[in-house]
Protein backbone atom coordinates (compact mmCIF):
# COMPACT_ATOMS: atom_id res chain seq x y z
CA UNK A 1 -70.91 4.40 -2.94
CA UNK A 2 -69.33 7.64 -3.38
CA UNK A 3 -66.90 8.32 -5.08
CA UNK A 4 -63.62 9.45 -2.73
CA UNK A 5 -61.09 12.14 -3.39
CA UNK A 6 -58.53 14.60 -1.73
CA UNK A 7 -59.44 17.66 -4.04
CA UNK A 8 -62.69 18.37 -6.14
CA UNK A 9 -62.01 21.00 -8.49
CA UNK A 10 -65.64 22.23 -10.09
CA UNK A 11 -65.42 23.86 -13.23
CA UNK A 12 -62.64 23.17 -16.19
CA UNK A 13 -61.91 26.49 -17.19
CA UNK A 14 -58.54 28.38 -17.10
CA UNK A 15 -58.38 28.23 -13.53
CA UNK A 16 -60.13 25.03 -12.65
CA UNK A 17 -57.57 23.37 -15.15
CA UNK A 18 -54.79 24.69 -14.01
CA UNK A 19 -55.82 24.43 -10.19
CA UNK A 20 -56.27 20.61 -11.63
CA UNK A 21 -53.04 19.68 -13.07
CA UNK A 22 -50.48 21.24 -10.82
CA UNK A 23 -52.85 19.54 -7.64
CA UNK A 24 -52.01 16.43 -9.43
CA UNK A 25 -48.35 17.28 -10.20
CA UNK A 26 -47.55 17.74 -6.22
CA UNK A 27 -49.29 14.12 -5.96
CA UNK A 28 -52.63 15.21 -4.68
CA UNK A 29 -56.13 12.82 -6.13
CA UNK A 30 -57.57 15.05 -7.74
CA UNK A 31 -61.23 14.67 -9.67
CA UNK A 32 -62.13 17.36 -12.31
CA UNK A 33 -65.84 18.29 -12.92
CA UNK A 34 -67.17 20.36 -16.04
CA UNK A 35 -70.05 19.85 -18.47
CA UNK A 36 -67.67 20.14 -21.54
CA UNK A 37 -66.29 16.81 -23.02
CA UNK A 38 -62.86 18.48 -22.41
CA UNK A 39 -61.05 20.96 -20.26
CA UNK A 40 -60.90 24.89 -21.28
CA UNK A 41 -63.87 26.40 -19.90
CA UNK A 42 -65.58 29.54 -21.18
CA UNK A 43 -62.33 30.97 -22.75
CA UNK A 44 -61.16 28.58 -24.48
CA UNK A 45 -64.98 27.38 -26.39
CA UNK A 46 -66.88 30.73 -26.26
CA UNK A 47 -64.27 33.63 -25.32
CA UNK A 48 -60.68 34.49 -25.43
CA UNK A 49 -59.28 31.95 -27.65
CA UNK A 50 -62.20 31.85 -30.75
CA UNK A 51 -62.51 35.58 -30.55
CA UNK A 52 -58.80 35.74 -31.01
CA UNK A 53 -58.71 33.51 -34.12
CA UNK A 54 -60.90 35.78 -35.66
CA UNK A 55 -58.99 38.70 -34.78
CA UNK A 56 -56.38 37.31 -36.46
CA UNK A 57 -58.10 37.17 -39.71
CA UNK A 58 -59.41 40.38 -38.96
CA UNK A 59 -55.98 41.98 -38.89
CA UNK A 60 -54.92 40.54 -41.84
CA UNK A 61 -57.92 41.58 -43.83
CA UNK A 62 -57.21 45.24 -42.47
CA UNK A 63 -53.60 44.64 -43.19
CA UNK A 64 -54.24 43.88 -47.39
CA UNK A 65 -56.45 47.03 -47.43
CA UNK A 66 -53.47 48.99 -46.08
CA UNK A 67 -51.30 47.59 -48.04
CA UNK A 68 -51.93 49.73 -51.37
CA UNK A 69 -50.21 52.83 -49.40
CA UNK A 70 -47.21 50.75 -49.77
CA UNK A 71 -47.79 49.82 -53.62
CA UNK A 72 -49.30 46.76 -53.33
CA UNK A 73 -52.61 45.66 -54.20
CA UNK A 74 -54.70 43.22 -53.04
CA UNK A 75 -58.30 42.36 -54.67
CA UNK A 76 -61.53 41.88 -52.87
CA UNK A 77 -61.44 39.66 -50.33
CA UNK A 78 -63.71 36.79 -50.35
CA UNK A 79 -65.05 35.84 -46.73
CA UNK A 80 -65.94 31.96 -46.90
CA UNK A 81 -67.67 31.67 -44.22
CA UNK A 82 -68.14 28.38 -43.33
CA UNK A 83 -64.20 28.09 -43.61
CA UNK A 84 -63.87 30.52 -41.23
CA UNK A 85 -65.90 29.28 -38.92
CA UNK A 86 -64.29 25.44 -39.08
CA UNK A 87 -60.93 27.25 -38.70
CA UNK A 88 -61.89 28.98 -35.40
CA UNK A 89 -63.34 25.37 -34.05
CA UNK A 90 -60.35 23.73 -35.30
CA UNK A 91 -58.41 26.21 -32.98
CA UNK A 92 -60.67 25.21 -30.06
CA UNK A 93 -60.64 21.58 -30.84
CA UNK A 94 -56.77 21.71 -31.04
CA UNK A 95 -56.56 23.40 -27.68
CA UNK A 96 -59.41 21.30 -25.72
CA UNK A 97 -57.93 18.05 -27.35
CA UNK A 98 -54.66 18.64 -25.86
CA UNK A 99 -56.19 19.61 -22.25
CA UNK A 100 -58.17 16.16 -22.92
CA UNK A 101 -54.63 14.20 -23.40
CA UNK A 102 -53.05 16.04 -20.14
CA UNK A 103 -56.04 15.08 -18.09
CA UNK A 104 -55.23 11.41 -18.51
CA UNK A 105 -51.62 11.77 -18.61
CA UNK A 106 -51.93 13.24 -15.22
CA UNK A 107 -54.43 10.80 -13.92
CA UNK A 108 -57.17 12.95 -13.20
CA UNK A 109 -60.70 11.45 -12.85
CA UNK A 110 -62.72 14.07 -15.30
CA UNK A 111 -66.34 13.73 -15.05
CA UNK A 112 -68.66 15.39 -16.65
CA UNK A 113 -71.41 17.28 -15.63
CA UNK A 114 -73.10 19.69 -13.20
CA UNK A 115 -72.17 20.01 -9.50
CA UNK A 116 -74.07 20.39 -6.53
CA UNK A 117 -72.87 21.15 -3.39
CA UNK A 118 -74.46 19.36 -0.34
CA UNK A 119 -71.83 20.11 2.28
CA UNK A 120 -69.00 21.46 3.40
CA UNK A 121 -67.28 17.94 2.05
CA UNK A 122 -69.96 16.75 -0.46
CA UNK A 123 -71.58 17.13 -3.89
CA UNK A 124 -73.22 15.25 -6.15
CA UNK A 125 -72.49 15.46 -9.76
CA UNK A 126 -75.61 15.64 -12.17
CA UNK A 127 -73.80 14.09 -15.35
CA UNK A 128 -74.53 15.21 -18.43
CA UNK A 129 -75.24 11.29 -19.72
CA UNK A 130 -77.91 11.15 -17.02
CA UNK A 131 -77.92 9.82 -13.31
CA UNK A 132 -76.06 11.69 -10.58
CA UNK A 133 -72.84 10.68 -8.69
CA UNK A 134 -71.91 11.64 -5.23
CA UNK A 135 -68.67 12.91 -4.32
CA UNK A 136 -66.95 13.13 -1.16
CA UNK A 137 -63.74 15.23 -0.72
CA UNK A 138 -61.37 16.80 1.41
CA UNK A 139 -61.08 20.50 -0.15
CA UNK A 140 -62.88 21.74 -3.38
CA UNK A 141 -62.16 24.85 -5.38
CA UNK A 142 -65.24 26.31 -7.28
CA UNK A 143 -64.16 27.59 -10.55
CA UNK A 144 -67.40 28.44 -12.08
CA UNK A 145 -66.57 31.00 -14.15
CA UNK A 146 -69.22 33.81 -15.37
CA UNK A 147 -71.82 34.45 -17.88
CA UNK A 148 -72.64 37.65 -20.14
CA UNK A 149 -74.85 40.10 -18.48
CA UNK A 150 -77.99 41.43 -20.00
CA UNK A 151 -79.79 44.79 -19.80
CA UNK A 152 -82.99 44.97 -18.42
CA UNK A 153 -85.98 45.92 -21.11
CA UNK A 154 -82.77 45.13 -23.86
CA UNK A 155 -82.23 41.29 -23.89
CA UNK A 156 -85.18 40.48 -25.88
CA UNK A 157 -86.07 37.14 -27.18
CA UNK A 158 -84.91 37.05 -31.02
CA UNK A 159 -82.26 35.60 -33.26
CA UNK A 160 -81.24 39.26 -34.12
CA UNK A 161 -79.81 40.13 -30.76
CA UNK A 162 -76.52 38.78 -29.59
CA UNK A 163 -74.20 38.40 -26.71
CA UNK A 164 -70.62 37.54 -26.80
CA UNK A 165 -71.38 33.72 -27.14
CA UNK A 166 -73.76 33.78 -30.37
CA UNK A 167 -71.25 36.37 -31.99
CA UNK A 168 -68.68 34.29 -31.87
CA UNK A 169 -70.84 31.63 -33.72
CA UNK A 170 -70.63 33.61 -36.74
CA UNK A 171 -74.04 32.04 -38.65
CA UNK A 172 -73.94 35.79 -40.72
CA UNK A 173 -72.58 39.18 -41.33
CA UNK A 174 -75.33 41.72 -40.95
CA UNK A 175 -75.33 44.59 -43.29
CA UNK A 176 -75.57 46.73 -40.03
CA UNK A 177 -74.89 45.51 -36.50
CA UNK A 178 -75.07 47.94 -33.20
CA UNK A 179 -72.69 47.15 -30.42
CA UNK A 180 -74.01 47.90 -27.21
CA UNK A 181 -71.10 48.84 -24.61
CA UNK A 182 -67.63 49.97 -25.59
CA UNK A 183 -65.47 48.14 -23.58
CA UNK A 184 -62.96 45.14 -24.72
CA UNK A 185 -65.33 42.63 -25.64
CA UNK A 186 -67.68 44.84 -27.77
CA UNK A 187 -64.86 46.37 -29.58
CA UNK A 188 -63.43 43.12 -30.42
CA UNK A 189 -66.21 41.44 -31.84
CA UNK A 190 -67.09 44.66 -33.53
CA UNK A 191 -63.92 44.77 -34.71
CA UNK A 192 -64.14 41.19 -36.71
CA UNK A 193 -67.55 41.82 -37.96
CA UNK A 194 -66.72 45.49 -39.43
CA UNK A 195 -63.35 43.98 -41.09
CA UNK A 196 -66.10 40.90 -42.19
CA UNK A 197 -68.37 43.99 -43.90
CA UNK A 198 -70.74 44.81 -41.59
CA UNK A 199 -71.86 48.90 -40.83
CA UNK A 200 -71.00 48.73 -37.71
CA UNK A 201 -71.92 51.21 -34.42
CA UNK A 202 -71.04 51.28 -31.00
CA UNK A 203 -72.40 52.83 -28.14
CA UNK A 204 -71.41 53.65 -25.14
CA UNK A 205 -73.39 55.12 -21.84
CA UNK A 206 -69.99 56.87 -20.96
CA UNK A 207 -68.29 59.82 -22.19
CA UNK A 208 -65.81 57.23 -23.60
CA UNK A 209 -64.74 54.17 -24.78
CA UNK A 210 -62.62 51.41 -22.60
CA UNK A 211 -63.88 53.16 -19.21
CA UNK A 212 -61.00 52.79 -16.77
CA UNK A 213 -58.35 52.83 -19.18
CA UNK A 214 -56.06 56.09 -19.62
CA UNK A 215 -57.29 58.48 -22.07
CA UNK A 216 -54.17 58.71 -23.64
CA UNK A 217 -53.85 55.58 -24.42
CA UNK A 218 -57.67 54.87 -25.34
CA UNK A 219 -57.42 57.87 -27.68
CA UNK A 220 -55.14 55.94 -30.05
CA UNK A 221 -57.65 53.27 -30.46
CA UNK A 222 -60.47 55.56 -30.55
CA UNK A 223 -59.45 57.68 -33.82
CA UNK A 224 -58.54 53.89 -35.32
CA UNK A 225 -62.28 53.00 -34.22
CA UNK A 226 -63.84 55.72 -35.66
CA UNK A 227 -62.13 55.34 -38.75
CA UNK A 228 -63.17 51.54 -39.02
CA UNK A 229 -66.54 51.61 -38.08
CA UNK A 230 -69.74 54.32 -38.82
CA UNK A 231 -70.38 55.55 -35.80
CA UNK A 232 -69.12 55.47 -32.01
CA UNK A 233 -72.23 57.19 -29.43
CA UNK A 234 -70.40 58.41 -26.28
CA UNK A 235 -72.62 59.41 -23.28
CA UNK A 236 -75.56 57.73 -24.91
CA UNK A 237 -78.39 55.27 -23.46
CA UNK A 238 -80.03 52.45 -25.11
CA UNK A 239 -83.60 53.01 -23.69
CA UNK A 240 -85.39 50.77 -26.09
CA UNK A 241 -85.49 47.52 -28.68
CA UNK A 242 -88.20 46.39 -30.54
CA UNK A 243 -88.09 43.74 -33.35
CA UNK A 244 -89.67 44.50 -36.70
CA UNK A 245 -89.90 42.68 -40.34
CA UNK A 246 -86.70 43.55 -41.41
CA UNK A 247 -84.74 43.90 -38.17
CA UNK A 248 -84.33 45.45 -34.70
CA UNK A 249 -85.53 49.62 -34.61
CA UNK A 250 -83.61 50.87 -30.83
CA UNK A 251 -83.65 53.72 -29.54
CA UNK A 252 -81.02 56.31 -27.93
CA UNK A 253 -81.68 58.99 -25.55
CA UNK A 254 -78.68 61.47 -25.55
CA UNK A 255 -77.19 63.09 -22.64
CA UNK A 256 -79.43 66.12 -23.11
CA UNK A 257 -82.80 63.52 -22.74
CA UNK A 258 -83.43 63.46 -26.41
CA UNK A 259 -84.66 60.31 -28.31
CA UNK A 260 -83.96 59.16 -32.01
CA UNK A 261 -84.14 55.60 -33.48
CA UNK A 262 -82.53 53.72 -35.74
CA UNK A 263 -82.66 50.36 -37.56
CA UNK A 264 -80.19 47.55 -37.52
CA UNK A 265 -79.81 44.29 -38.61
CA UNK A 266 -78.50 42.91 -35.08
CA UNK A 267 -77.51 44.00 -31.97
CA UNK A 268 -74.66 42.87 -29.84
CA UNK A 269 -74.94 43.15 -26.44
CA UNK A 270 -71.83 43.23 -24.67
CA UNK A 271 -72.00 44.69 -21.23
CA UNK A 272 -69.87 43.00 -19.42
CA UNK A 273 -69.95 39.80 -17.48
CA UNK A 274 -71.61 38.26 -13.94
CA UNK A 275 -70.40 35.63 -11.61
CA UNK A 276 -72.08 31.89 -12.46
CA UNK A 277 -73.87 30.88 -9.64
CA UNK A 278 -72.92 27.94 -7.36
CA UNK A 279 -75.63 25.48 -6.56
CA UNK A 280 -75.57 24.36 -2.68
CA UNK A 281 -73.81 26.95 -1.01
CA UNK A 282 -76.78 27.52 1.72
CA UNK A 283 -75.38 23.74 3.13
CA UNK A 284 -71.72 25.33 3.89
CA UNK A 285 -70.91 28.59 5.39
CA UNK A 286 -69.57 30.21 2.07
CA UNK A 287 -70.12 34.06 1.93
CA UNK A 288 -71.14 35.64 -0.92
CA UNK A 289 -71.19 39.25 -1.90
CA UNK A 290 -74.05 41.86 -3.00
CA UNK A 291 -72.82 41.54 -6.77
CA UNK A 292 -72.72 37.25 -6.77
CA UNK A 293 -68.59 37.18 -5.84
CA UNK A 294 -67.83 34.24 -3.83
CA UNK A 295 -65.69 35.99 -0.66
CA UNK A 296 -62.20 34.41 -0.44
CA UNK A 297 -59.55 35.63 1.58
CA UNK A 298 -55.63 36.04 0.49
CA UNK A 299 -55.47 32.38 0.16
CA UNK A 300 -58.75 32.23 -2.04
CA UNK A 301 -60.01 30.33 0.71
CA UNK A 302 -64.05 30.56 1.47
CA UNK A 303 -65.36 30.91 4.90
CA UNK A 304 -65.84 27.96 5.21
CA UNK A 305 -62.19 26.16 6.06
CA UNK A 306 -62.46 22.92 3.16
CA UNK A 307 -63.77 25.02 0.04
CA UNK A 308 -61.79 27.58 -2.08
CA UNK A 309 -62.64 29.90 -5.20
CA UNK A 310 -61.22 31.48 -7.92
CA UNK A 311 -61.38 33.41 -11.05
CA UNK A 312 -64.13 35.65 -12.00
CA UNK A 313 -66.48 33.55 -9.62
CA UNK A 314 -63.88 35.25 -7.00
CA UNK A 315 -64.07 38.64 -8.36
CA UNK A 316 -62.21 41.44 -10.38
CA UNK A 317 -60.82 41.43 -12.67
CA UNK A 318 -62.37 38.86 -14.37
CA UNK A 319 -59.22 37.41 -16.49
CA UNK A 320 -58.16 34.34 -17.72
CA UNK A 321 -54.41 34.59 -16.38
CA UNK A 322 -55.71 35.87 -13.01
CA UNK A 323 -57.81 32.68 -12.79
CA UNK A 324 -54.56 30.51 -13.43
CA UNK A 325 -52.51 32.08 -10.83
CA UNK A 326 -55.51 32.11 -8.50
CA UNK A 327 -55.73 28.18 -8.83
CA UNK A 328 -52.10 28.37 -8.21
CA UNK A 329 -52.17 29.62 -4.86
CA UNK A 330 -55.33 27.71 -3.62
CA UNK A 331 -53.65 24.65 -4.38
CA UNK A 332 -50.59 25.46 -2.59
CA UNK A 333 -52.52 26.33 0.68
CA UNK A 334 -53.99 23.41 0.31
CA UNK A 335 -50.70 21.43 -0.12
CA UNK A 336 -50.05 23.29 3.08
CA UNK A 337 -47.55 26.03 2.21
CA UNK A 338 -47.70 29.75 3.02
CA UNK A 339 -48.93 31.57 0.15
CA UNK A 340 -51.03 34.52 -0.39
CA UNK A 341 -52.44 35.87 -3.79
CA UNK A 342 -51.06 39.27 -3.83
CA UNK A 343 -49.68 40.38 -7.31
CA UNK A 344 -48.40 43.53 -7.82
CA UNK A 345 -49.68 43.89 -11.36
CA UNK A 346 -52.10 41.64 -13.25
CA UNK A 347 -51.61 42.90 -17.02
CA UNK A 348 -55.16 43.66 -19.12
CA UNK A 349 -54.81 43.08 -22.67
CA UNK A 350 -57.71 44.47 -25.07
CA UNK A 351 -56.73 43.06 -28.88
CA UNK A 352 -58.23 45.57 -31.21
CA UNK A 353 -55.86 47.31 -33.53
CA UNK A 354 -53.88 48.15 -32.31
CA UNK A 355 -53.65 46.93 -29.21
CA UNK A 356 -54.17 48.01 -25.56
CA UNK A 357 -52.32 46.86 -22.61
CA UNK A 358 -52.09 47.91 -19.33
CA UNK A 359 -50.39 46.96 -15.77
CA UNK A 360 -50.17 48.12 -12.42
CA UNK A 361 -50.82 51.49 -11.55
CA UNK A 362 -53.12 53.55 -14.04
CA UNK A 363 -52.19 57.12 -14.32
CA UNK A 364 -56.43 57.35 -13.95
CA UNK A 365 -55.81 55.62 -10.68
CA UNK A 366 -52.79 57.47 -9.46
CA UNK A 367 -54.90 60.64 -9.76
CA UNK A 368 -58.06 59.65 -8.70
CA UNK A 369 -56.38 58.38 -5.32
CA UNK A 370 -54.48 61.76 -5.51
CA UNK A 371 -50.90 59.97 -5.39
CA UNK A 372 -48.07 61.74 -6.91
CA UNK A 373 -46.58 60.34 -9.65
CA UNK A 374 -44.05 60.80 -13.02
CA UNK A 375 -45.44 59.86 -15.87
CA UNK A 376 -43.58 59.68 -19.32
CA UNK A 377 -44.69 59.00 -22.78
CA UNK A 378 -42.39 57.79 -25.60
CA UNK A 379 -44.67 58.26 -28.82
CA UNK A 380 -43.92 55.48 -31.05
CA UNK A 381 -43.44 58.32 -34.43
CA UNK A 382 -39.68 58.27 -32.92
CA UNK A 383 -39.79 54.54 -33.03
CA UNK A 384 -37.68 53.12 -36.19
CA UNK A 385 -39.60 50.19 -36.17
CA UNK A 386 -43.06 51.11 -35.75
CA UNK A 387 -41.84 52.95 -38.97
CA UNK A 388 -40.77 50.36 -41.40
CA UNK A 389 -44.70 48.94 -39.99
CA UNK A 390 -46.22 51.87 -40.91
CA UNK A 391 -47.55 52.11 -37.57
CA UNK A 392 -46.60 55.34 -36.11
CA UNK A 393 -49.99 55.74 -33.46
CA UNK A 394 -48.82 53.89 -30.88
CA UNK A 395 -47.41 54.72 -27.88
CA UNK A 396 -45.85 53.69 -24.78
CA UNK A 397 -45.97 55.36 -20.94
CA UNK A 398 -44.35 54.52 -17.83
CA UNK A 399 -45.90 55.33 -14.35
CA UNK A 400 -43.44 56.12 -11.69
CA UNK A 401 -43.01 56.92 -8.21
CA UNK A 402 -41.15 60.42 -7.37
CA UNK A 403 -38.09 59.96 -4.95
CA UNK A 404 -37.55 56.17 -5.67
CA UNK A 405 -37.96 55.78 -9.33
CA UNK A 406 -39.76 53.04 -8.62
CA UNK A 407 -42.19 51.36 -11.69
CA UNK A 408 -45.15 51.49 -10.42
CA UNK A 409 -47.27 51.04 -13.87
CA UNK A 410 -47.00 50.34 -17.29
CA UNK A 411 -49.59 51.48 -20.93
CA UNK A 412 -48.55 50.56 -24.41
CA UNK A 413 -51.10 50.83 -27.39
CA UNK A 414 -49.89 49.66 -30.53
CA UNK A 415 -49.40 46.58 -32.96
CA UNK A 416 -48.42 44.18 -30.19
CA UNK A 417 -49.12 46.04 -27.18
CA UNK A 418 -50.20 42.10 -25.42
CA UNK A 419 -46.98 40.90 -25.94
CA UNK A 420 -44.81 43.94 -25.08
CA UNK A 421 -46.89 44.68 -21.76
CA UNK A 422 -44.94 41.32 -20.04
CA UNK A 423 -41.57 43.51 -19.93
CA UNK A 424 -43.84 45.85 -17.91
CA UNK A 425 -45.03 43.53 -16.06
CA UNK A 426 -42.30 41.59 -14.35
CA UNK A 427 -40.93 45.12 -14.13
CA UNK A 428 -43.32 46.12 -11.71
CA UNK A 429 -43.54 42.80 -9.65
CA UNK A 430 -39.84 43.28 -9.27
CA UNK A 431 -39.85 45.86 -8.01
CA UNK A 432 -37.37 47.59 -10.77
CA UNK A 433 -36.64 51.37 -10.93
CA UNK A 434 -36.90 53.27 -14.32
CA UNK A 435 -33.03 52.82 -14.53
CA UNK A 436 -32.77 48.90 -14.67
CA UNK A 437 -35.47 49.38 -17.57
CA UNK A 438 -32.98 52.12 -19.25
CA UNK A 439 -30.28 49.61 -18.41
CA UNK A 440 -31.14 46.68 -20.26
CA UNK A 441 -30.23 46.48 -23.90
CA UNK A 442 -33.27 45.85 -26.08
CA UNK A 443 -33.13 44.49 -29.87
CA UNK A 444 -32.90 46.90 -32.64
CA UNK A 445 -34.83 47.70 -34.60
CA UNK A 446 -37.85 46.17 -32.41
CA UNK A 447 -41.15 47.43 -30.62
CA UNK A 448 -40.08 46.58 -27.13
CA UNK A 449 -37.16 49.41 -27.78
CA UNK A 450 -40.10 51.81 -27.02
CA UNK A 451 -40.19 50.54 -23.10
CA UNK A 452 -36.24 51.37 -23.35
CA UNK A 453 -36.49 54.94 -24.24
CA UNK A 454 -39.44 55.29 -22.14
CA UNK A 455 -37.26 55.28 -19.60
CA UNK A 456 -34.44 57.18 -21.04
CA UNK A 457 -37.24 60.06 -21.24
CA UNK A 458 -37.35 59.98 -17.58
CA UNK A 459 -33.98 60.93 -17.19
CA UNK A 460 -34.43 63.31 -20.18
CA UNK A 461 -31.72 61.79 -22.66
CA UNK A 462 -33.69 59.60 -24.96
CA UNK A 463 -32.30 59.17 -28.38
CA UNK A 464 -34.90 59.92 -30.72
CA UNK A 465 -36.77 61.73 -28.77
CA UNK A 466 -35.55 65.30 -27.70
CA UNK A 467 -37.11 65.94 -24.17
CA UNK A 468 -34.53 67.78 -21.76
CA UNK A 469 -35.58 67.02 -18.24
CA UNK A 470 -36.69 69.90 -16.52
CA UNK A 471 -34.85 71.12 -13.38
């Protein structure tokens, strides 16, 4: 017999979790289906969280070098590796434990394995201890998550090329590693391994790193990058790999068509990512896009009335907290309230160091839709904190709209930028004006003064920062 439920939720990452639980907290019977032994999904075993971990210890390694500027010295460090890499899985374990516990706290029948969909209110379930199990529901959400994409001719078969998910395994430190792509997830894993020792390179097919982020913000990262690792290639291809003896020779073809190569020890390709495929759609009327995305409307509901989707099988951007508040809002249509997924910002976090975060409206967006907008910039060298850090670099800019002062965006880089960006944030989903941000007393000495005196610099009084407004 099959087994019976109101909501199927299929996949256990960030938003399939999440979708799970608060289903079950308005009283809905709910059954949770993932190939893991535990809840967390792709971020929490092979992305956001492990990668973070070793950012952490990344950062501090960075941070002892530094510290001789400030007359104290630190030896050598000594990278134990294996103790590095139990202390990132001890992070993961922690995390997927506790998801484990709050699954049968809230009663929710987990099984694991791979589902199948063979109807608009069917699946079966092929579990990863063998057999299969039907399932027949009411509504589903897919939550399949994505994968890393691979280059064509580039993703050859060897133990010396790398995506995101074997990088974050950590079996070595090359002597030499190439990066291939320059956004977020290539510069944090090359990040980690050039703080571990590794020679590291990036390139990038663009004319520069973090494409879609503004310039003026990605050019505080970019002279830290440059310093940290050997090289950075802007507007250059990868056009070949091969794999010799004594590693991988690739070659480069730059802008003006000519060729060199170059040996490394391993290559990390990081590219970005593409949708997961769902098994069984053709048995439902569920649309799917030209680049894999599962088509959901303002409800994240399919077209087909009893299945949902969300996160990055749903589409840009593909983001852990997007996912969450995705599953949100298909569970509440499905409880049968009025709800819409329609944020006004979604914040974007990339945690190099320093930091990058944006939200809302991109001054690269605002002119490439030609919309008029103020933009101010409070460097953080007027910042009495980012002093006593020795961390003058950063910065912080507010986006706003002429005529109603209204904040329509947010940038910070900087030590912290990921936790600072929230201010900005809720900012913009309010609906604030520059003045409420001007208004509201922030801690000194502290970072988040910086989103203070941002707006002070709007109206052209700041108080370290001597900027009359013009007339």
């Amino acid at each position: 017999m099959p087994t019976n439920t109101q909501l199927v939720v299929i996949g256990a990452g960030p938003g399939g979790y999440a979708a799970a639980f608060y289903a079950a907290d308005l009283g809905m019977d709910v059954t949770l289906i993932d190939p893991e032994v535990n809840p967390g999904g792709v971020c929490v075993y092979r992305g956001c969280i492990p990668s973070k971990a070793l950012l952490h210890v990344a950062k501090l390694i960075e941070e002892a070098r530094h510290a001789s500027a400030w007359g104290v010295e630190f030896g050598a460090p000594k990278v134990d590796l294996d103790k590095l890499r139990a202390f990132k899985d001890h992070v993961v374990g922690r995390l997927t434990g506790g998801t484990g516990q709050l699954v049968k706290a809230r009663k929710v029948t987990y099984l694991r394995g791979t589902a199948t969909l063979t109807g608009p209110t069917s699946l079966d379930v092929a579990r990863v201890d063998g057999g299969t199990e039907q399932v027949a529901f009411q509504h589903a959400i897919i939550a399949i998550g994505s994968q890393p994409a691979k280059v064509p001719g580039l993703s050859i078969d060897s133990p010396r090329v790398m995506d995101s998910t074997s990088a974050l395994e950590l079996e070595s430190v090359p002597g030499s590693l190439l990066v291939v792509g320059g956004g977020y997830i290539g510069l944090e894993l090359g990040s980690v391994y050039a703080a571990l020792g590794s020679t590291v390179t990036v390139v990038e097919m663009t004319p520069g790193l973090l494409p879609g982020a503004d310039r003026d913000l990605v050019e505080v990262l970019a002279k830290k990058i440059e310093k940290a690792f050997d090289a950075v290639l802007l507007s250059t291809k990868v056009v070949g790999m091969t794999e010799q003896k004594d590693g991988l020779t690739v070659s480069f073809e730059d802008p003006s068509g000519a060729r060199r190569d170059q040996m490394f020890d391993k290559v990390l390709v990081s590219v970005g990512r593409k949708p997961n495929q769902m098994p069984g759609l053709d048995k439902t009327k569920v649309e799917v896009d030209p680049r894999g995305f599962i088509k959901v409307n303002g409800r994240r509901q399919t077209a087909e009335p009893t299945i949902y989707a969300i996160g990055d099988i749903a589409g840009d951007p593909m983001l852990a907290h997007k996912a969450s508040h995705e599953g949100r809002v298909a569970v509440e249509a499905i409880h049968g309230d009025d709800v819409v997924f329609e944020p006004a910002a979604i914040p974007a976090v990339v945690f190099t160091d320093p930091e990058l975060a944006w939200a809302g409206l991109t001054e690269t967006e605002a002119t490439r839709d030609g919309r008029k907008v103020e933009v101010v910039r409070f460097p953080w060298a007027a910042s009495g904190r980012s002093l006593t850090l020795d961390r003058t670099d950063g910065l912080t800019k507010l986006v706003i709209e002429p005529g109603s002062e209204r904040v329509l965006g947010v940038g910070i880089v900087g030590p912290g930028a990921g936790e600072l960006i929230a201010e900005g944030t809720l900012a913009i989903e309010m609906g604030a004006v520059v003045s409420d941000l001007k208004l509201t007393i922030h801690a000194h000495p502290t970072l988040s003064e910086t989103v203070m005196e941002s707006a002070e610099m709007f109206f052209g009084h700041a108080t370290h920062v001597y900027r009359p407004k013009r007339k």
